[in-house]
C-alpha atoms as a PDB file:
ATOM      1  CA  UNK A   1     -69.539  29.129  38.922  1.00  0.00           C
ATOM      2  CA  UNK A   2     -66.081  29.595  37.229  1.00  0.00           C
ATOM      3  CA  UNK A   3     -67.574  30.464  33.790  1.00  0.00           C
ATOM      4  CA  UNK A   4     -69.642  33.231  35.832  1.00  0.00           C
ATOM      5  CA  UNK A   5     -66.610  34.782  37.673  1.00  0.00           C
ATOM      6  CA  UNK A   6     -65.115  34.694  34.026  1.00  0.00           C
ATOM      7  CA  UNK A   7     -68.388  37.048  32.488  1.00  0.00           C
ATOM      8  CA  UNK A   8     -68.900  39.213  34.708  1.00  0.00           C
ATOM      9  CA  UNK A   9     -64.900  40.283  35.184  1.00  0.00           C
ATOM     10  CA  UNK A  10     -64.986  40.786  30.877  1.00  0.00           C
ATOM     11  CA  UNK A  11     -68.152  42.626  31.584  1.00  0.00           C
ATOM     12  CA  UNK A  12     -66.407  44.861  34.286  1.00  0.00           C
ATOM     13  CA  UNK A  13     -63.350  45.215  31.777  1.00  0.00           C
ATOM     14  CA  UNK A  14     -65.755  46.217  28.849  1.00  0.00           C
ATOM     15  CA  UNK A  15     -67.552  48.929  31.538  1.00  0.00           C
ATOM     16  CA  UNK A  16     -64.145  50.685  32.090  1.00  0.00           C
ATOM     17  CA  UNK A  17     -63.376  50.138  28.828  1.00  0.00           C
ATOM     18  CA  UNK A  18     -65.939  52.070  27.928  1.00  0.00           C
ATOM     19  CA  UNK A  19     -65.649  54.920  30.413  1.00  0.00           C
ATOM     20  CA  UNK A  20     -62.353  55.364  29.464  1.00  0.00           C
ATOM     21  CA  UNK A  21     -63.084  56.551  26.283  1.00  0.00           C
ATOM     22  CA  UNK A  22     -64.076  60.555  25.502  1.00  0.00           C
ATOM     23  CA  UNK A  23     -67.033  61.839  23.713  1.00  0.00           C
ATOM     24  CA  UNK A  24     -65.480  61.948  20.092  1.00  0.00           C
ATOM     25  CA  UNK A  25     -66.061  65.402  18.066  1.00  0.00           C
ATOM     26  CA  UNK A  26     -65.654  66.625  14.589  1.00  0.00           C
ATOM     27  CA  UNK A  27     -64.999  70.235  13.094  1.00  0.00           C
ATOM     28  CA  UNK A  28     -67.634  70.028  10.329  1.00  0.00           C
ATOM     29  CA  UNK A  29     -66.021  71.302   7.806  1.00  0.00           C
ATOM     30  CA  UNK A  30     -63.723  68.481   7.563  1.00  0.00           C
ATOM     31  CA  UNK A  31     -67.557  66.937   5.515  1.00  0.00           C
ATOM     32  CA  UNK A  32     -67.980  70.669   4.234  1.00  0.00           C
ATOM     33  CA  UNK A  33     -68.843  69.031   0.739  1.00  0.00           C
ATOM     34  CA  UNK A  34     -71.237  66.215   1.912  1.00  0.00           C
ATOM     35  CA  UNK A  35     -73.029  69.050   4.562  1.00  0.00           C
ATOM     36  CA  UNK A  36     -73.675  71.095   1.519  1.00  0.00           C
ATOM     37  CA  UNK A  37     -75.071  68.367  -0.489  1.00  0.00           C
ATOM     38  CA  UNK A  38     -77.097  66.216   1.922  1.00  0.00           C
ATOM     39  CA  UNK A  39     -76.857  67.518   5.381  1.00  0.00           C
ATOM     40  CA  UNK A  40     -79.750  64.387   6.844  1.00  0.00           C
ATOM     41  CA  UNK A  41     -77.157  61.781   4.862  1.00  0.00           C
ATOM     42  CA  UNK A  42     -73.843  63.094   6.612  1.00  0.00           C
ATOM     43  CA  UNK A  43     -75.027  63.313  10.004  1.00  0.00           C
ATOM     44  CA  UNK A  44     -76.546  59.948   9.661  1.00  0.00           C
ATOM     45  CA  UNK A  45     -73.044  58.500   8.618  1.00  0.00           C
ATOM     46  CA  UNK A  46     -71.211  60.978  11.369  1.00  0.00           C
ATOM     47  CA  UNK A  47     -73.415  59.222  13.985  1.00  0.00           C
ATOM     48  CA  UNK A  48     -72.338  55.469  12.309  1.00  0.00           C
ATOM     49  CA  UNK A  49     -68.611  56.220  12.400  1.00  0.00           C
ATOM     50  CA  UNK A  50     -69.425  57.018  16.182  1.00  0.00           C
ATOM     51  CA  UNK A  51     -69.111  60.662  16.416  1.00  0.00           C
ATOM     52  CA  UNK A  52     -70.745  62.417  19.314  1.00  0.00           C
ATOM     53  CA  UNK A  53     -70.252  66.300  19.100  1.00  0.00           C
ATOM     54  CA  UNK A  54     -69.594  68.763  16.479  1.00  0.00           C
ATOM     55  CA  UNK A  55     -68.233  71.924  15.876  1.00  0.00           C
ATOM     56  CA  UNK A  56     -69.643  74.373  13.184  1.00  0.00           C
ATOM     57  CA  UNK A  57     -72.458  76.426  11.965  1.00  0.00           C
ATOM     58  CA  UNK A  58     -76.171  76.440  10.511  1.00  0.00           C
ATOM     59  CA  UNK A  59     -75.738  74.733   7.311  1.00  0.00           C
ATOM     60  CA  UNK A  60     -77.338  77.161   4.694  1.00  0.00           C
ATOM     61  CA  UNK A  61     -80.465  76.973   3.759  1.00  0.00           C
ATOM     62  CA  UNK A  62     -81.749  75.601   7.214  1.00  0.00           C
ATOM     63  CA  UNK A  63     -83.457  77.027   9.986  1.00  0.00           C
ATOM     64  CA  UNK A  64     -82.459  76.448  13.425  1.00  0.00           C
ATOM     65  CA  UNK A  65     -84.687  74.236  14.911  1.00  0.00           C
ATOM     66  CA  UNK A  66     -84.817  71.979  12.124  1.00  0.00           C
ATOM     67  CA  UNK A  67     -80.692  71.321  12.644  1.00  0.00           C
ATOM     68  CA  UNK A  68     -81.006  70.797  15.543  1.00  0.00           C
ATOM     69  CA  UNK A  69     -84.228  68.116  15.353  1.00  0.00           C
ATOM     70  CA  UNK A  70     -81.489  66.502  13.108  1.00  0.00           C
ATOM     71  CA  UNK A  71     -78.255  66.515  15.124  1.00  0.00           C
ATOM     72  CA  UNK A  72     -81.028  65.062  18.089  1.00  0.00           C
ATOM     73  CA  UNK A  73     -82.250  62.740  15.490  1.00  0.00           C
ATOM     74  CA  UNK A  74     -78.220  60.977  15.170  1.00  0.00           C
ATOM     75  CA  UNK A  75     -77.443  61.804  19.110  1.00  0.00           C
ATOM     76  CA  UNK A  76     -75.209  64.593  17.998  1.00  0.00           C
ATOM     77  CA  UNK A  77     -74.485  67.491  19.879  1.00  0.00           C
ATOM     78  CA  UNK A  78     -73.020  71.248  18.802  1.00  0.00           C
ATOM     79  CA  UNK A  79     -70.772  72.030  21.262  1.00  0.00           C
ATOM     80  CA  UNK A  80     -69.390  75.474  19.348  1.00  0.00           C
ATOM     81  CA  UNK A  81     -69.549  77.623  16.961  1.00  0.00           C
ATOM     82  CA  UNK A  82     -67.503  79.943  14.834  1.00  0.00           C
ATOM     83  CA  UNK A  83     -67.135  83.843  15.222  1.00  0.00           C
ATOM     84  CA  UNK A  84     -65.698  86.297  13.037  1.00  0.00           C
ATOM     85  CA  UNK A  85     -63.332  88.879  14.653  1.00  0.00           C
ATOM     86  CA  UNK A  86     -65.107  91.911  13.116  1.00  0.00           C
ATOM     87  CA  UNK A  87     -68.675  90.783  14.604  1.00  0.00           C
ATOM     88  CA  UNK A  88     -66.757  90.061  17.879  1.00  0.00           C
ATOM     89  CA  UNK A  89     -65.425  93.707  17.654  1.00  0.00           C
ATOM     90  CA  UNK A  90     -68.408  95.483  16.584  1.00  0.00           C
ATOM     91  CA  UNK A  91     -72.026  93.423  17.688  1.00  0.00           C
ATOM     92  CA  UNK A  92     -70.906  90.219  20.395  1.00  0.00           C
ATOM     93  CA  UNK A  93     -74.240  90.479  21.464  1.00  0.00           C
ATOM     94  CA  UNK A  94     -75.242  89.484  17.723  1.00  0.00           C
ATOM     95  CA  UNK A  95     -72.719  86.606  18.323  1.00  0.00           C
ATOM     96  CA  UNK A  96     -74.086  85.364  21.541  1.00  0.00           C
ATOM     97  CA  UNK A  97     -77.737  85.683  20.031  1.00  0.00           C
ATOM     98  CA  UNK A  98     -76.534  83.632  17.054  1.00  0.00           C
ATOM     99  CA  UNK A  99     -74.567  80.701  19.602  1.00  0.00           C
ATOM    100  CA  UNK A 100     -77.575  80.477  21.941  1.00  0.00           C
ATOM    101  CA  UNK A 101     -80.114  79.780  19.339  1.00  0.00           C
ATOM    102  CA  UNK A 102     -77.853  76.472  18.445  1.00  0.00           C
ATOM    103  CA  UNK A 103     -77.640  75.598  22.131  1.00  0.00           C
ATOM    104  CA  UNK A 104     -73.872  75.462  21.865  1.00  0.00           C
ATOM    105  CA  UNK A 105     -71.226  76.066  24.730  1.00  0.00           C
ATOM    106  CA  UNK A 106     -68.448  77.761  23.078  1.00  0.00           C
ATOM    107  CA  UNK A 107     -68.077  80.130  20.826  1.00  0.00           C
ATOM    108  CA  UNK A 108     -64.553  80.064  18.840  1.00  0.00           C
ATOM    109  CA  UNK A 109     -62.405  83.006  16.434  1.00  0.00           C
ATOM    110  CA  UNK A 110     -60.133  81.453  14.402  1.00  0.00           C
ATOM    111  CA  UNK A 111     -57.928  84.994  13.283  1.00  0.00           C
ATOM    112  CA  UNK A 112     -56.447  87.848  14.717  1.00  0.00           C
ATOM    113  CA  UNK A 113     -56.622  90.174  11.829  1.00  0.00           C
ATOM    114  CA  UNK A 114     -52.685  91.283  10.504  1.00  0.00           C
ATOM    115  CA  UNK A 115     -51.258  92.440   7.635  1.00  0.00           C
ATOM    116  CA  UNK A 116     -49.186  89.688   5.500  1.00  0.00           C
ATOM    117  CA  UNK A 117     -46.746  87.349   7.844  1.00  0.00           C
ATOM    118  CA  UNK A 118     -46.194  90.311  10.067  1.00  0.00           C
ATOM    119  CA  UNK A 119     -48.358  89.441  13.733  1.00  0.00           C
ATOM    120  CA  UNK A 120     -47.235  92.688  15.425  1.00  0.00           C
ATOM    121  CA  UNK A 121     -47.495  93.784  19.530  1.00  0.00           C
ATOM    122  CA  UNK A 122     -49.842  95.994  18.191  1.00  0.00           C
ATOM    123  CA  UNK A 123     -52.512  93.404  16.112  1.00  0.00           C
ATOM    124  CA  UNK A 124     -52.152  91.548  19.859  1.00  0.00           C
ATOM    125  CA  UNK A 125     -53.222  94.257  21.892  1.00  0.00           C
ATOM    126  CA  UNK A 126     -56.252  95.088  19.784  1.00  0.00           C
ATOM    127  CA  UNK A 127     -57.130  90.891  20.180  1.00  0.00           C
ATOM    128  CA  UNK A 128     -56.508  91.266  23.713  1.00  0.00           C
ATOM    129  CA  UNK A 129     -58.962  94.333  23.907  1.00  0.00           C
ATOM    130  CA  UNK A 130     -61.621  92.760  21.875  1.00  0.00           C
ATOM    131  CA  UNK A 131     -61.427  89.415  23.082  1.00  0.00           C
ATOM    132  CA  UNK A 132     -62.200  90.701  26.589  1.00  0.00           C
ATOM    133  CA  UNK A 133     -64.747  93.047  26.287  1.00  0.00           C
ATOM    134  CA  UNK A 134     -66.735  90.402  23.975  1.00  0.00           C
ATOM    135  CA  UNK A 135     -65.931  87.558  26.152  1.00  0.00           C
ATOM    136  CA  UNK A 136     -67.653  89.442  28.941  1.00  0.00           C
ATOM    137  CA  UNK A 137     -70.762  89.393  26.731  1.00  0.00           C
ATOM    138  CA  UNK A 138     -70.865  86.359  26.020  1.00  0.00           C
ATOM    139  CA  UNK A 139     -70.384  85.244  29.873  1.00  0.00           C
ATOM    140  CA  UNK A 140     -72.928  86.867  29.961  1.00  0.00           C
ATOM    141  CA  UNK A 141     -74.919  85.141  27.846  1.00  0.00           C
ATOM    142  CA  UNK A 142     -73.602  81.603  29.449  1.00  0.00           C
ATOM    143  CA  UNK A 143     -70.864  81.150  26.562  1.00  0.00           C
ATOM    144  CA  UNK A 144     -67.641  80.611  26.758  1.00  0.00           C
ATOM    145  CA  UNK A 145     -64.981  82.201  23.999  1.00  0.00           C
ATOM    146  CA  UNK A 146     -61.913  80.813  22.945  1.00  0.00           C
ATOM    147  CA  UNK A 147     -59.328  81.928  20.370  1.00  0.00           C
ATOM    148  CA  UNK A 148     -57.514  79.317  18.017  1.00  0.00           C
ATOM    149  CA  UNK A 149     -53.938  79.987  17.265  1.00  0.00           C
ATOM    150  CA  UNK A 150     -52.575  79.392  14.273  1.00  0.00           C
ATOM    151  CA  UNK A 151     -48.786  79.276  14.708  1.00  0.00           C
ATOM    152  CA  UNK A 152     -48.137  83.382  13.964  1.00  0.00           C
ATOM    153  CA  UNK A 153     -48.674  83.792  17.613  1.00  0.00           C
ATOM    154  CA  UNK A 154     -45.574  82.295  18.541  1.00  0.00           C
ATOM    155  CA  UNK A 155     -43.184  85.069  16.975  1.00  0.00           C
ATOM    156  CA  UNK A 156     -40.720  86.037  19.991  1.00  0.00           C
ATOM    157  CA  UNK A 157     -42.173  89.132  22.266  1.00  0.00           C
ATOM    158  CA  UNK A 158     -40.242  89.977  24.958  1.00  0.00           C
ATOM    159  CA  UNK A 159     -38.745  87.394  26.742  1.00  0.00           C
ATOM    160  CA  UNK A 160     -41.552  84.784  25.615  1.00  0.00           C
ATOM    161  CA  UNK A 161     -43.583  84.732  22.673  1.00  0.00           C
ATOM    162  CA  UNK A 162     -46.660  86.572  21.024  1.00  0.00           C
ATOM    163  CA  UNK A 163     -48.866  83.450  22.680  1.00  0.00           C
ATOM    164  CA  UNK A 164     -47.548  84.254  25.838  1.00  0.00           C
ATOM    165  CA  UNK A 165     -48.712  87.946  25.305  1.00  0.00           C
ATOM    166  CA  UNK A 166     -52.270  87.015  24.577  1.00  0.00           C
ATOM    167  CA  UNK A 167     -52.630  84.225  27.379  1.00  0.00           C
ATOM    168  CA  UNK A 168     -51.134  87.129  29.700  1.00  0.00           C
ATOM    169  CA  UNK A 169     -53.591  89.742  28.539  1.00  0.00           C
ATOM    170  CA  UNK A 170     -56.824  87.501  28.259  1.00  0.00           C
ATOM    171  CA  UNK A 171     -59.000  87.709  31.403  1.00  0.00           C
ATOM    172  CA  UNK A 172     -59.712  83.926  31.923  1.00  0.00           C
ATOM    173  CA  UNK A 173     -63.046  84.719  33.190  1.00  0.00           C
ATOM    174  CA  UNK A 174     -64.192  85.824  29.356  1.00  0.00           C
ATOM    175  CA  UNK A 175     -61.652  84.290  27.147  1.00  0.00           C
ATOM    176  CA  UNK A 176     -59.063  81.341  26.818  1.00  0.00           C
ATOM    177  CA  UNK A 177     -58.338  79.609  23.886  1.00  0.00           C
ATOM    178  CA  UNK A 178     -58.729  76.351  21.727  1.00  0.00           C
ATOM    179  CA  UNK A 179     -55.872  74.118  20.674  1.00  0.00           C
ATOM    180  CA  UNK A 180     -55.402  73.276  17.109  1.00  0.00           C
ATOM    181  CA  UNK A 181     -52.460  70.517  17.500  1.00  0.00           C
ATOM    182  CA  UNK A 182     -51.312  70.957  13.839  1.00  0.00           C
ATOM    183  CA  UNK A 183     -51.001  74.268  14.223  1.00  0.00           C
ATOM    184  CA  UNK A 184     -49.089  74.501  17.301  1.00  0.00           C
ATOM    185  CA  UNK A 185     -47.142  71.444  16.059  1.00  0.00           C
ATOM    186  CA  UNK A 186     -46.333  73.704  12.691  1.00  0.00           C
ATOM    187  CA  UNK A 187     -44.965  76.606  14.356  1.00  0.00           C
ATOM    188  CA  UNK A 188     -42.365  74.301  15.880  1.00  0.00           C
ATOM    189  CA  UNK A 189     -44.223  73.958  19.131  1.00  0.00           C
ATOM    190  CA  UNK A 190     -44.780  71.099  21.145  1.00  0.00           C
ATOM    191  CA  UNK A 191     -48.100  70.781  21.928  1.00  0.00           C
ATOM    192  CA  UNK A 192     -47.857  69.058  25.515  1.00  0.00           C
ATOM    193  CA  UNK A 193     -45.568  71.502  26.687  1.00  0.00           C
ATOM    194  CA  UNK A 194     -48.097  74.374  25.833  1.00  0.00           C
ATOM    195  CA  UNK A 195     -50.809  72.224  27.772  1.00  0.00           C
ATOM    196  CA  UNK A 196     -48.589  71.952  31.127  1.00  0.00           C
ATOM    197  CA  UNK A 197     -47.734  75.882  30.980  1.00  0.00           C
ATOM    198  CA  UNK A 198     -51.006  76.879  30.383  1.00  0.00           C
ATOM    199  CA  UNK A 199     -53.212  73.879  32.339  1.00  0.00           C
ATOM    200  CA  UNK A 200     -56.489  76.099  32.324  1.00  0.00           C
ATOM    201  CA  UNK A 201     -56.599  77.977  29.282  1.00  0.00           C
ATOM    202  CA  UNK A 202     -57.312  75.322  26.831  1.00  0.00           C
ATOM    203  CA  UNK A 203     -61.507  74.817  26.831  1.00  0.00           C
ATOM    204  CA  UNK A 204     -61.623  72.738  23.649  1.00  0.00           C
ATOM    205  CA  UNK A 205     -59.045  71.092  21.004  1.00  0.00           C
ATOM    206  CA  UNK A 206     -58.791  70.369  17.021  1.00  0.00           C
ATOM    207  CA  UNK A 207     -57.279  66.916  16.462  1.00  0.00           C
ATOM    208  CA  UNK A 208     -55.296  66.814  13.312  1.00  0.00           C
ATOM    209  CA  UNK A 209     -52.046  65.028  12.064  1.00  0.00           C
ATOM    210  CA  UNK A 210     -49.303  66.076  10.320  1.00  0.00           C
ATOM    211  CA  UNK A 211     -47.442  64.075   7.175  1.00  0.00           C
ATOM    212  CA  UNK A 212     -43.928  63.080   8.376  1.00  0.00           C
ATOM    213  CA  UNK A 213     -41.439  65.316   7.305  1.00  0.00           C
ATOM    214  CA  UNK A 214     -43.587  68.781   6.586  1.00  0.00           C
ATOM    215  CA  UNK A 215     -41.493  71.585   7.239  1.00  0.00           C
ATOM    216  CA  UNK A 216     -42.622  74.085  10.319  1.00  0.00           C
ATOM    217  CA  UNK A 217     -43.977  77.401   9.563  1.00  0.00           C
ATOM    218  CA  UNK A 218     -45.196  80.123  11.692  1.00  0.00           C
ATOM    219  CA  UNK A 219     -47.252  82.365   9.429  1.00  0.00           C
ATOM    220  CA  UNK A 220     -50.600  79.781   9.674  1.00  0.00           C
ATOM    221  CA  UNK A 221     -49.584  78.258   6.520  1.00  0.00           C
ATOM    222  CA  UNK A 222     -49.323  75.047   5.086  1.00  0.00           C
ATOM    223  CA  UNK A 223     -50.172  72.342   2.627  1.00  0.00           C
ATOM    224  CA  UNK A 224     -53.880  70.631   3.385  1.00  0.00           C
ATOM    225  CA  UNK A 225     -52.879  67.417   1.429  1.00  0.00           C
ATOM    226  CA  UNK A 226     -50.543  67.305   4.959  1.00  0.00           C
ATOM    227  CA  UNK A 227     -53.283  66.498   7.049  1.00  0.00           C
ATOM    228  CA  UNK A 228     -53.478  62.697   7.805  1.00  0.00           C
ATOM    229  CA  UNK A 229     -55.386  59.952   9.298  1.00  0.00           C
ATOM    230  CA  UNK A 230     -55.141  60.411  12.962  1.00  0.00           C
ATOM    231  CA  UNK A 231     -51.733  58.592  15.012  1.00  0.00           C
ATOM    232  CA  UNK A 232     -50.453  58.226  11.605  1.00  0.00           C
ATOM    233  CA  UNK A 233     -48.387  61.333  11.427  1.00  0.00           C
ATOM    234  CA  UNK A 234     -45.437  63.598  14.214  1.00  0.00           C
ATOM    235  CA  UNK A 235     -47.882  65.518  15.696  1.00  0.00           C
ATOM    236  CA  UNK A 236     -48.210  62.912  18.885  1.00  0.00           C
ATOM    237  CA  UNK A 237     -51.700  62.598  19.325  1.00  0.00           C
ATOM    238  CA  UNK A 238     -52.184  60.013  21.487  1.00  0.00           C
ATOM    239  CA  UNK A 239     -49.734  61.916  23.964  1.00  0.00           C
ATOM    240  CA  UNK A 240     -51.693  65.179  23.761  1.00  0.00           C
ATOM    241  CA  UNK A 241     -55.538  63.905  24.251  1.00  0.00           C
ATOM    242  CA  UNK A 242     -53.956  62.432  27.861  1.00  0.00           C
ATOM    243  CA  UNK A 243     -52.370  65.355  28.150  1.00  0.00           C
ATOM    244  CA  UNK A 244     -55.433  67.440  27.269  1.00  0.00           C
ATOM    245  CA  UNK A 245     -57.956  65.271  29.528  1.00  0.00           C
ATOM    246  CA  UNK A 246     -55.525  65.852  32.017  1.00  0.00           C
ATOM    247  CA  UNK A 247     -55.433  69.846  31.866  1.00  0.00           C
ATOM    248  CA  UNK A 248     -59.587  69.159  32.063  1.00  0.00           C
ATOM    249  CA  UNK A 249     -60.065  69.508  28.234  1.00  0.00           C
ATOM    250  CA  UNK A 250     -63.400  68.032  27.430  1.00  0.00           C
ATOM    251  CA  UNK A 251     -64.180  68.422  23.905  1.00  0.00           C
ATOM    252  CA  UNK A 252     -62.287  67.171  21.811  1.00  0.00           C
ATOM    253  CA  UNK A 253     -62.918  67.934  17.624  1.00  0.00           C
ATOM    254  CA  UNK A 254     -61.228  66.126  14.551  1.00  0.00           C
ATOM    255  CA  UNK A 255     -60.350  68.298  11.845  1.00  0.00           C
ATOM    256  CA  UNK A 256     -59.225  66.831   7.842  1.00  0.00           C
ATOM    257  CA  UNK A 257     -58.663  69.895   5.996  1.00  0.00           C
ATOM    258  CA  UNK A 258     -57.101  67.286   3.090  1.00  0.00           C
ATOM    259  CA  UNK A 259     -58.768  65.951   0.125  1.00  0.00           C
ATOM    260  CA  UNK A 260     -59.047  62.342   1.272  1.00  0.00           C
ATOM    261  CA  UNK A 261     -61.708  63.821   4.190  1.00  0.00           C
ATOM    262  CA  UNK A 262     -64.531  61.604   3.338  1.00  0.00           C
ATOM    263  CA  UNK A 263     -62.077  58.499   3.665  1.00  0.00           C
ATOM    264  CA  UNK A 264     -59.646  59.893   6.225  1.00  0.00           C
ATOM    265  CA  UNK A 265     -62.038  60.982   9.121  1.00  0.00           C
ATOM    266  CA  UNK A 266     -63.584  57.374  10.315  1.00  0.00           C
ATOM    267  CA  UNK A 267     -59.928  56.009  10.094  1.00  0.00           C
ATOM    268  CA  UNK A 268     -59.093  58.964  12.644  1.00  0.00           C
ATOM    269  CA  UNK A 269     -62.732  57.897  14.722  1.00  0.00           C
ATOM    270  CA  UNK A 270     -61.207  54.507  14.825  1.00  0.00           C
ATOM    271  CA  UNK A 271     -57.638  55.541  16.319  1.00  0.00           C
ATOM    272  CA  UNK A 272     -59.060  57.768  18.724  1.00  0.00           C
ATOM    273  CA  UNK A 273     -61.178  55.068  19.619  1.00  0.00           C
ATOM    274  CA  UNK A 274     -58.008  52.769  20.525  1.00  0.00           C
ATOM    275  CA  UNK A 275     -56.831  55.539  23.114  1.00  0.00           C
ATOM    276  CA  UNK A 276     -56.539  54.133  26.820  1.00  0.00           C
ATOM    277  CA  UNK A 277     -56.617  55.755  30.142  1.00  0.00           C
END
């Protein structure tokens, strides 16, 4: 009777165990070379390291339906896709068309467009503007938009910063944004406090570590050999996905910009799959 009580509380521990942990995602082009070159082969391996969703576009070449018999095929989901801040301007609906035929959620534009280092009040207000208006599209069209900051957003404006312009101007009914923690890290910005003054605004987040002792920058520059394996570098990662699933962040994407992708990304899986809550 002992030795039963004893199974079935490990079973109980391995059951919360295992609802503890979050669906784990990856920003595909952290495999951009293996997509291009055997797109059935990497999602078979991205569904053995235990990755769940991804983030990305048609591979070329492919149709549609035939991705997405694949990603079905290794239990992987597309949660978003990328956006271009032109097409956002001048056709959402051509965006939304695009994102509904890969059954994603989100919809994501990485750049404001601005002229050198220089992210003026001026470059924000036209992102504000066109963020809105295609975010109300894309509602819509049951999609969600979300910019991604790169660290030139957080330039001082007023008695804030550029970021706090944007979050300000954004209608949170058509567009928030999605949290690249290198990036924020970079610009000398801690990414937790972002999370806890801005709670709601974060739909989705790019997991990435930075090398110890990289300098900051805040032009949405820096070296891509200083993206490491996951909890190995200052960003605090551990720290921000509690803080994230907190704010009600659900998706949660690794990105490996470096050279070592291929060997670096199922050494982040693993980390992130040490994470308690």
């Amino acid at each position: 009777m002992k030795r039963t009580y004893i199974l079935i509380a490990a079973l109980v521990v391995l059951v919360l165990e295992s609802k503890a942990q979050f669906a784990i995602g990856l920003q595909t082009g952290s495999v951009g070379k293996q997509m291009k070159a055997d797109v059935p082969g990497t999602l078979k391996k991205l569904h053995e390291w235990g990755i769940k969703e991804l983030e990305g576009g048609l591979p070329a070449g492919m149709e549609a339906p035939a991705f997405l018999k694949l990603l079905k095929e290794n239990d992987l989901t597309l949660i978003a896709t990328g956006s271009d801040f032109k097409e956002l301007e001048t056709d959402p609906q051509k965006v939304a068309d695009r994102a509904k035929a890969l059954g994603v959620k989100q919809v994501i534009c990485y750049w404001i467009p601005h002229t050198g280092d220089d992210f003026t009040v001026d470059d924000a207000k036209k992102g504000v503007a066109v963020f809105n208006t295609a975010g109300e599209v894309l509602k819509k069209n049951g999609l969600a938009l979300a910019y991604h900051a790169h660290g030139y957003e957080f330039g001082p404006y007023e008695n804030g910063t550029m970021f706090d312009y944007l979050a300000k101007g954004f209608n949170p009914k058509f567009a928030n944004f999605q949290m690249d923690v290198f990036w924020i890290n970079q610009s000398g910005t801690n990414p937790v406090t972002l999370l806890n003054k801005y709670p709601d605004r974060f739909i989705s987040m790019h997991l990435k570590d930075r090398l110890k002792g990289t300098p900051n920058s805040n032009n949405g520059r820096a070296d891509v050999e200083a993206n490491v394996v996951l909890g190995t570098g200052d960003v605090g990662i551990e720290a921000i996905v509690k803080a994230g699933r907190k704010a009600g962040i659900k998706h949660f994407f690794i990105e490996d910009e470096s050279s070592r992708q291929w060997e670096q990304v199922p050494q982040s899986v693993a980390y992130l799959k040490t994470i308690k809550f």
